[in-house]
N, C-alpha and C. Protein backbone atom coordinates (compact mmCIF):
# COMPACT_ATOMS: atom_id res chain seq x y z
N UNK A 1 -6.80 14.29 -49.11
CA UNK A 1 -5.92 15.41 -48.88
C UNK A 1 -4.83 14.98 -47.88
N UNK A 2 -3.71 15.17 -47.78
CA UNK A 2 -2.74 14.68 -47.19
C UNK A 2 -2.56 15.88 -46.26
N UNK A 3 -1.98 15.10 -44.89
CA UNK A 3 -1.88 16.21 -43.87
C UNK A 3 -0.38 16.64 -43.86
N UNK A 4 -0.06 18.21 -43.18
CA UNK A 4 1.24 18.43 -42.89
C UNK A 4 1.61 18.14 -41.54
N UNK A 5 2.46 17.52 -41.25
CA UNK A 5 3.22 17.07 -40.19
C UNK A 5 4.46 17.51 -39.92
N UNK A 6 4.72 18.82 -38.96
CA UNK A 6 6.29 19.57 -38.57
C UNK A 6 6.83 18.60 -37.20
N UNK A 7 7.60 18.26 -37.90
CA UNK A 7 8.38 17.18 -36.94
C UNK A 7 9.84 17.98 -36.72
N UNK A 8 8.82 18.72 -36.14
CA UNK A 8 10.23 19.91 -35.16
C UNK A 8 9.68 20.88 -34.13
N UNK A 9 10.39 21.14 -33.04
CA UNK A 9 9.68 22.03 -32.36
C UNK A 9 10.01 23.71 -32.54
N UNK A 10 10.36 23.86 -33.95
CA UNK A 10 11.30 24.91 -34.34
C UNK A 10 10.13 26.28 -34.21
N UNK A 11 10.30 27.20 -33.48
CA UNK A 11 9.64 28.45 -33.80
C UNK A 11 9.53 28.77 -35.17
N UNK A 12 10.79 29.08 -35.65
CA UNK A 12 10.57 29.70 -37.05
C UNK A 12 10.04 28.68 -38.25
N UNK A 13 9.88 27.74 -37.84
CA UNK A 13 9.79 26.57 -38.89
C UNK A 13 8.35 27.02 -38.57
N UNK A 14 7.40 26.56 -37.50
CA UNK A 14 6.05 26.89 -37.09
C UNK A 14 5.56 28.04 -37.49
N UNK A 15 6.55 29.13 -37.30
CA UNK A 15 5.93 30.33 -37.99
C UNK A 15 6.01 30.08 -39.60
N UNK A 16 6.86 29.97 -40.30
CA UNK A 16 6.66 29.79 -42.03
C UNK A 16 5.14 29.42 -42.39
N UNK A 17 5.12 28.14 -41.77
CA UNK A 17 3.61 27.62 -41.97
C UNK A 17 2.78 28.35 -41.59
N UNK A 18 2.44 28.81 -40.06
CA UNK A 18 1.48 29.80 -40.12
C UNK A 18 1.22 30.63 -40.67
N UNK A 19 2.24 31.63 -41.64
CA UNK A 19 2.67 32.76 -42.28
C UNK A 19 1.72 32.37 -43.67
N UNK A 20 2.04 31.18 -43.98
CA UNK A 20 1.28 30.25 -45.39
C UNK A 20 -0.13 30.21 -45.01
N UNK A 21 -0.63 30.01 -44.38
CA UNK A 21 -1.81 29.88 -43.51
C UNK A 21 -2.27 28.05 -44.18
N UNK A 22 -0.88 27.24 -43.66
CA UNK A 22 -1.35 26.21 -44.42
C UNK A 22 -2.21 25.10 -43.00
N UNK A 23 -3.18 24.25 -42.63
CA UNK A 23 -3.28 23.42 -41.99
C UNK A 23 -1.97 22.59 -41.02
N UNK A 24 -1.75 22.59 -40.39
CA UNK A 24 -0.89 21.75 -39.25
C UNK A 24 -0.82 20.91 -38.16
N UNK A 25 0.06 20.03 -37.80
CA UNK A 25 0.18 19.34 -36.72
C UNK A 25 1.67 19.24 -36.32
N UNK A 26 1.55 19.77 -35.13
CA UNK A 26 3.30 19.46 -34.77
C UNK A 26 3.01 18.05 -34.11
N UNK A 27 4.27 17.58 -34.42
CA UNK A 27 4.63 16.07 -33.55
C UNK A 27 5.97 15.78 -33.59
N UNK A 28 6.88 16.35 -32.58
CA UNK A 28 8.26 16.62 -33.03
C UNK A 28 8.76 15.10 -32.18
N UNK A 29 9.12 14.36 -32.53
CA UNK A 29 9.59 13.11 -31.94
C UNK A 29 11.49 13.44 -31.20
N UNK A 30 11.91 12.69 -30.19
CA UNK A 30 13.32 13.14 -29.91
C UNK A 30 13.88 12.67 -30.72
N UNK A 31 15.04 12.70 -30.64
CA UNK A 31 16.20 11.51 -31.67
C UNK A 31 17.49 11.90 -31.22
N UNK A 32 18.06 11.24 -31.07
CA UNK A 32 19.68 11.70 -30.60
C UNK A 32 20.53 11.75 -31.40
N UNK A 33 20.38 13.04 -31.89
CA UNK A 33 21.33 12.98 -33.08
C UNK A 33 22.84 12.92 -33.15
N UNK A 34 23.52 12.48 -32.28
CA UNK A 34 24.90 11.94 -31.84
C UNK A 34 24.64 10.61 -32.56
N UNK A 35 23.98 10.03 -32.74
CA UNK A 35 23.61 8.35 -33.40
C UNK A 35 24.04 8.80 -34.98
N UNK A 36 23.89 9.76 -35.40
CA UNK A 36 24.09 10.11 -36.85
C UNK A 36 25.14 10.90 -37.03
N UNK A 37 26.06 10.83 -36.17
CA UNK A 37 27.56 12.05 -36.04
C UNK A 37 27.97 11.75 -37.22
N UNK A 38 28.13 10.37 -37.43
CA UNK A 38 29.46 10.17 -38.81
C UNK A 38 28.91 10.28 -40.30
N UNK A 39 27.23 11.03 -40.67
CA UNK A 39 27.23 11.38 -41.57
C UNK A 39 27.80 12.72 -42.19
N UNK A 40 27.70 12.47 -43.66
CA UNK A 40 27.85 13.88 -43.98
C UNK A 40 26.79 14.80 -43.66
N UNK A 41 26.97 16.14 -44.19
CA UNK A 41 25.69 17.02 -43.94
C UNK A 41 24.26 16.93 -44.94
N UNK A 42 24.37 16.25 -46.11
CA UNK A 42 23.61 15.73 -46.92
C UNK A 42 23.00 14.37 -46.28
N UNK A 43 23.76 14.03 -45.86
CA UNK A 43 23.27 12.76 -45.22
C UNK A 43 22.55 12.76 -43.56
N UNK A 44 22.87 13.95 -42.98
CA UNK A 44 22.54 13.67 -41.68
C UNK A 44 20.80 13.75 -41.89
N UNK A 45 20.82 15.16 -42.90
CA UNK A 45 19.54 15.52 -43.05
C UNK A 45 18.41 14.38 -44.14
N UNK A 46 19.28 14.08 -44.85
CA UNK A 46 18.20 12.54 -44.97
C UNK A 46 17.89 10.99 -43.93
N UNK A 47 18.98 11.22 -43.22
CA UNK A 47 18.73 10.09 -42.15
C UNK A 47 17.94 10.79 -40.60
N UNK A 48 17.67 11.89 -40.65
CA UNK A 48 16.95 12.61 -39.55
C UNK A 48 15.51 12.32 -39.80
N UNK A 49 15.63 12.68 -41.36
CA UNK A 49 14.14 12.56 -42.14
C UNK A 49 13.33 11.26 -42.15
N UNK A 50 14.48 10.98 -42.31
CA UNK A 50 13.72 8.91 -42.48
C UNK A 50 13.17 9.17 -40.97
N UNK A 51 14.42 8.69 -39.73
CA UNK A 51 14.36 8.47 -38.74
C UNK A 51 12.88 8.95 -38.31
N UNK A 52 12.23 10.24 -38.47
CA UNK A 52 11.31 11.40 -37.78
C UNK A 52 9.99 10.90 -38.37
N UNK A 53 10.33 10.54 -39.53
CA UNK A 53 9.03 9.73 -40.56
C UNK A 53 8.78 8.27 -39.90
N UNK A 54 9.40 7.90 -39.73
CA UNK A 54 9.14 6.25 -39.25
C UNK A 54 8.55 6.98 -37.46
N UNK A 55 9.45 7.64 -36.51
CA UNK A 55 8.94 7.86 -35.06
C UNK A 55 7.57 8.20 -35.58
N UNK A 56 6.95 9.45 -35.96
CA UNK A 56 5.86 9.84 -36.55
C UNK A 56 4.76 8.53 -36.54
N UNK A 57 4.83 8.08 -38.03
CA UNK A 57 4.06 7.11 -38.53
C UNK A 57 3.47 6.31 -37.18
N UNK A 58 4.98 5.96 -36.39
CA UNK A 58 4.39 4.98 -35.12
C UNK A 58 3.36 5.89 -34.03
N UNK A 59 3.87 6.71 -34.00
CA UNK A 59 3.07 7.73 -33.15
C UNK A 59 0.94 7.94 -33.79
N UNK A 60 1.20 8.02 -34.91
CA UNK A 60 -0.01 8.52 -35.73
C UNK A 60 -0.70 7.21 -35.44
């Protein structure tokens, strides 16, 4: 079974899931997202993703 991992410290994001009543772990890693200014908006949000997946993984 694969775990969920919220790699954010977002209230409302935390609440959705609880709302689901799905299993969780927060582990919101920093990132400076000034390092990713010159993407687009399609892009910031896939290079946040990578970025948060790789901090994560090292963390786990």
């Amino acid at each position: 079974m694969h775990k969920i991992i919220l790699a954010s410290t977002s209230n409302a994001r935390k609440a959705l899931l609880e709302t689901i009543k799905l299993p969780f772990n927060i582990a919101a890693p920093t990132l400076d997202e000034l390092h990713y200014r010159n993407k687009t908006p399609s892009g910031l949000a896939i290079a946040l993703a990578q970025a948060n997946d790789e901090v994560i993984r090292v963390m786990a």
